[in-house]
Protein backbone atom coordinates (compact mmCIF):
# COMPACT_ATOMS: atom_id res chain seq x y z
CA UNK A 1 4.91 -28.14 -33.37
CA UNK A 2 2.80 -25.20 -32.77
CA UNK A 3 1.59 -27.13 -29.26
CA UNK A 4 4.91 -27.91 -28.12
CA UNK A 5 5.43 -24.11 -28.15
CA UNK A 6 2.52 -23.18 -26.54
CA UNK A 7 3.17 -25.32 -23.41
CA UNK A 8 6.92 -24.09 -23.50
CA UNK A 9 5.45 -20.83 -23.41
CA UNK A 10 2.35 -21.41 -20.76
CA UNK A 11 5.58 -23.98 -18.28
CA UNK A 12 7.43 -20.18 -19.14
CA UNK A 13 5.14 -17.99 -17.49
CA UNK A 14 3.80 -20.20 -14.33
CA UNK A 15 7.56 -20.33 -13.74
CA UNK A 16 7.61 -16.68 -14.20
CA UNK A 17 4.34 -16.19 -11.95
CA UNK A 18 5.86 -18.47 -9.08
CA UNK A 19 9.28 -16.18 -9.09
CA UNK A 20 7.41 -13.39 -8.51
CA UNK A 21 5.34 -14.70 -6.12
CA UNK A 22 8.53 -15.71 -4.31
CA UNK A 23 9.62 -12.19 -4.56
CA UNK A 24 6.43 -10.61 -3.28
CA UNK A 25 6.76 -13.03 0.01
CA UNK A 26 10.71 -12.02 0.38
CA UNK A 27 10.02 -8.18 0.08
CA UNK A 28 7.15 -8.75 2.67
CA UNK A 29 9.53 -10.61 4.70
CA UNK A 30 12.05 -7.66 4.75
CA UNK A 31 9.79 -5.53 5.77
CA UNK A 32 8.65 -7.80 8.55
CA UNK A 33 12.30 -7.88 9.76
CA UNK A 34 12.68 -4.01 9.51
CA UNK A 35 9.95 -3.47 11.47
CA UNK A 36 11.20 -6.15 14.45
CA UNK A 37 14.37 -3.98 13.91
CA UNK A 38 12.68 -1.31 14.75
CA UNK A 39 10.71 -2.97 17.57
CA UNK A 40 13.66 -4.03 19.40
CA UNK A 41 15.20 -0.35 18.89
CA UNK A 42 12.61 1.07 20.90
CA UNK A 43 12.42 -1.39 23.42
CA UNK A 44 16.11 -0.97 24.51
CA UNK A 45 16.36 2.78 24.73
CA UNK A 46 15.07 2.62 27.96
CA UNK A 47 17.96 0.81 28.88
CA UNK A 48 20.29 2.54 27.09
CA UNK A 49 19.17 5.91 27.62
CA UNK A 50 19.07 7.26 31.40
CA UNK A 51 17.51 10.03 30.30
CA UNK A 52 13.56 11.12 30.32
CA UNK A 53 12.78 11.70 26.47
CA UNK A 54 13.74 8.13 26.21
CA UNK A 55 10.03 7.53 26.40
CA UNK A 56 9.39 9.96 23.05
CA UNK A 57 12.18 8.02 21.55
CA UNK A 58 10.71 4.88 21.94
CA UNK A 59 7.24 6.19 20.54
CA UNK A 60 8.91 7.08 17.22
CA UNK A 61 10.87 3.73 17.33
CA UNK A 62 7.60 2.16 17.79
CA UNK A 63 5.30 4.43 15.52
CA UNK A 64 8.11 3.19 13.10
CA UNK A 65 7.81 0.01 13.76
CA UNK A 66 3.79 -0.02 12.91
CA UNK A 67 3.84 2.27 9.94
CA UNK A 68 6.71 -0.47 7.89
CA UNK A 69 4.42 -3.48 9.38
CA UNK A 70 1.31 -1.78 8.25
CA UNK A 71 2.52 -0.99 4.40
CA UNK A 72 4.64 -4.20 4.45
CA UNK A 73 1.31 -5.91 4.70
CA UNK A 74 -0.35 -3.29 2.35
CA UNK A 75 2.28 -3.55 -0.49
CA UNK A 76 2.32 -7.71 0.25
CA UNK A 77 -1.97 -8.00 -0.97
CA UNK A 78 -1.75 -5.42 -3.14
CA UNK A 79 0.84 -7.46 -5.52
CA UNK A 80 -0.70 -10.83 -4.75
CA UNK A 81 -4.10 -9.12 -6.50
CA UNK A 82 -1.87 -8.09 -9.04
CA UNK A 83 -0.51 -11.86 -9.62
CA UNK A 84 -3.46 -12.85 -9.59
CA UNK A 85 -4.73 -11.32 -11.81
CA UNK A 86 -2.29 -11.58 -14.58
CA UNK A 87 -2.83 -15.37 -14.55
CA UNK A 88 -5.93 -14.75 -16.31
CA UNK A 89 -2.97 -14.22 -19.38
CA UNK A 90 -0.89 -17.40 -19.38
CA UNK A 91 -1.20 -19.53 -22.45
CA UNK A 92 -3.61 -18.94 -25.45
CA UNK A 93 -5.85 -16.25 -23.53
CA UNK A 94 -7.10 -14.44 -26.58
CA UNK A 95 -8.83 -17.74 -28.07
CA UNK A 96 -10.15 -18.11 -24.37
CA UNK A 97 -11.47 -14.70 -23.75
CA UNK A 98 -12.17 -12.68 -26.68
CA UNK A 99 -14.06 -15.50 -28.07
C-alpha cells in the first residue's frame, strides 16, 4: 500500500514539474512576443512620423525591444536551473540522499 502511494506521489510531482516547465516556456514566449511588439513599433515610426526625432523614437522602441528579449531569456534559464534542480526531490529523496 505504502508503494502505491509513493508512485501516486512521485506520477504527482513529474506532472507538477512538466506544468511548470510548460509555464516557464509560455512566460518566455510572452516575452518573446512583447519584444517583436516592440520591434515592429519602432520600425514603423518612421513611417508614421514625418518628423526628425522619429529616429530617437525608434532607439527607445528598439532599446525596448532588446532589454524584454534580453531578461526574457535571463528569467527563461534562470527557472529551468531552478526545475532542475528541484527534481533532485521527487519521490523518496531522503532515503536517497541523506543516506
Amino acid at each position: 500500500m505504502d508503494n502505491a502511494q509513493n508512485k501516486d506521489l512521485i506520477l504527482r510531482e513529474k506532472l507538477a514539474i512538466q506544468r511548470t516547465i510548460l509555464a516557464n516556456q509560455s512566460t518566455f514566449l510572452s516575452f518573446l512576443r512583447t519584444s517583436m511588439y516592440f520591434l515592429v513599433a519602432g520600425l514603423s515610426m518612421k513611417s508614421l512620423l514625418k518628423i526628425e526625432s522619429a529616429l530617437s523614437i525608434q532607439i527607445i522602441f528598439f532599446g525596448c525591444s532588446f532589454i524584454l528579449l534580453t531578461v526574457g531569456i535571463i528569467n527563461y534559464f534562470r527557472q529551468s536551473i531552478k526545475i532542475k534542480e528541484s527534481e533532485i526531490h521527487i519521490g523518496n529523496y531522503k532515503k536517497e540522499h541523506l543516506d
